[in-house]
Protein backbone atom coordinates (compact mmCIF):
# COMPACT_ATOMS: atom_id res chain seq x y z
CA UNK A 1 0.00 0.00 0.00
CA UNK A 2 1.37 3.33 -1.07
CA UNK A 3 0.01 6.58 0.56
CA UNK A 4 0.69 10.04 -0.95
CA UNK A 5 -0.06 13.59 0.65
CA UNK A 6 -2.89 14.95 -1.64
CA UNK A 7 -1.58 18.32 -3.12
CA UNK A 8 -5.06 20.69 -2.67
CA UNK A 9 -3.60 24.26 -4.71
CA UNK A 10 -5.20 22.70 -7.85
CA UNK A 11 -8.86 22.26 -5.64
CA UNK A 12 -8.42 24.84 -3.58
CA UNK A 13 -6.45 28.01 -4.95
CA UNK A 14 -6.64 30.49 -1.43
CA UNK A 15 -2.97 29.57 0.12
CA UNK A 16 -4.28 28.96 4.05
CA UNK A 17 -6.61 26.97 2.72
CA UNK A 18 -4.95 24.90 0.73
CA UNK A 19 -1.93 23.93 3.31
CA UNK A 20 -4.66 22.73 5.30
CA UNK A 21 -6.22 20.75 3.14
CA UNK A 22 -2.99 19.34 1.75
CA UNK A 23 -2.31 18.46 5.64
CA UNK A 24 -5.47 16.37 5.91
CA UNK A 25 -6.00 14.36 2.42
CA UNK A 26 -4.21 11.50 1.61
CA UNK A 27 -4.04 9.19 -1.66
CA UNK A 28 -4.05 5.64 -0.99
CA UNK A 29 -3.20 2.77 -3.47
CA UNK A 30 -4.25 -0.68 -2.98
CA UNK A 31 -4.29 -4.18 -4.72
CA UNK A 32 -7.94 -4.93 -4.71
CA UNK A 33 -9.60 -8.73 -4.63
CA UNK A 34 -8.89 -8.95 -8.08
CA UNK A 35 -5.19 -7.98 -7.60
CA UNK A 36 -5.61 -4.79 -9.83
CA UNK A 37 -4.26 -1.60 -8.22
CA UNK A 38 -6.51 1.39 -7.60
CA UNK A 39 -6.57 4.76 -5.57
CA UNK A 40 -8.94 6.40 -2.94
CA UNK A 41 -8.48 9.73 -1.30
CA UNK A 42 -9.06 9.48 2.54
CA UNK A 43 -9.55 12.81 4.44
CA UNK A 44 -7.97 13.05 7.89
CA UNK A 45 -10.35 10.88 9.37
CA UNK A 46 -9.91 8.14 6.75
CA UNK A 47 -12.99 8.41 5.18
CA UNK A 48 -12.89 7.55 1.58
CA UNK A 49 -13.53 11.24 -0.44
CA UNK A 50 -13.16 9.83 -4.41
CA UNK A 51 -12.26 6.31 -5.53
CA UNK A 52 -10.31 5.15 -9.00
CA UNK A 53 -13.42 3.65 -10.13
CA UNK A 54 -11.44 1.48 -12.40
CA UNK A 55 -8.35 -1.37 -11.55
CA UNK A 56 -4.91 -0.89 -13.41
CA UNK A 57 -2.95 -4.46 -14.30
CA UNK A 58 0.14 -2.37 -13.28
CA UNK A 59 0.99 -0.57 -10.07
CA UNK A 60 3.16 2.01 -12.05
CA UNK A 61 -0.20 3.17 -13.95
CA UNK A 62 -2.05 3.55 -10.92
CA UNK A 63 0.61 5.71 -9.52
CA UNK A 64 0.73 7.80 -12.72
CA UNK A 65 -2.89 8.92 -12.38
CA UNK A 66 -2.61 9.60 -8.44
CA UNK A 67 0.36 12.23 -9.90
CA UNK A 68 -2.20 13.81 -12.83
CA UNK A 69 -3.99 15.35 -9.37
């Protein structure tokens, strides 16, 4: 499992705002039951926020899209 800080400037363009925000999201990605990799984005109190909604065969794409945010 590979967790990355969510970067909130693109969401969230007022500075304060978006250091907090970037302090309390985090990107998660998982092998799911079919052994496909996917992301969520947990807020601070690990609540899922947005899912992949689709599995990638390789860990490496996965990761790609969890940089496109």
């Amino acid at each position: 499992m590979i967790r990355r800080s969510f970067i909130a400037a693109m969401l969230f363009p007022v500075g304060a705002l978006a250091a907090r925000a970037a302090d309390s999201m985090t990107f998660e990605i998982y092998a799911d039951a079919k052994g496909e990799f996917r992301w969520r984005l947990l807020d601070k109190d690990g609540t899922n926020v947005a899912t992949s909604g689709q599995g990638y065969v390789r860990k490496v794409d996965c990761s790609k899209m969890v940089e496109n945010f």
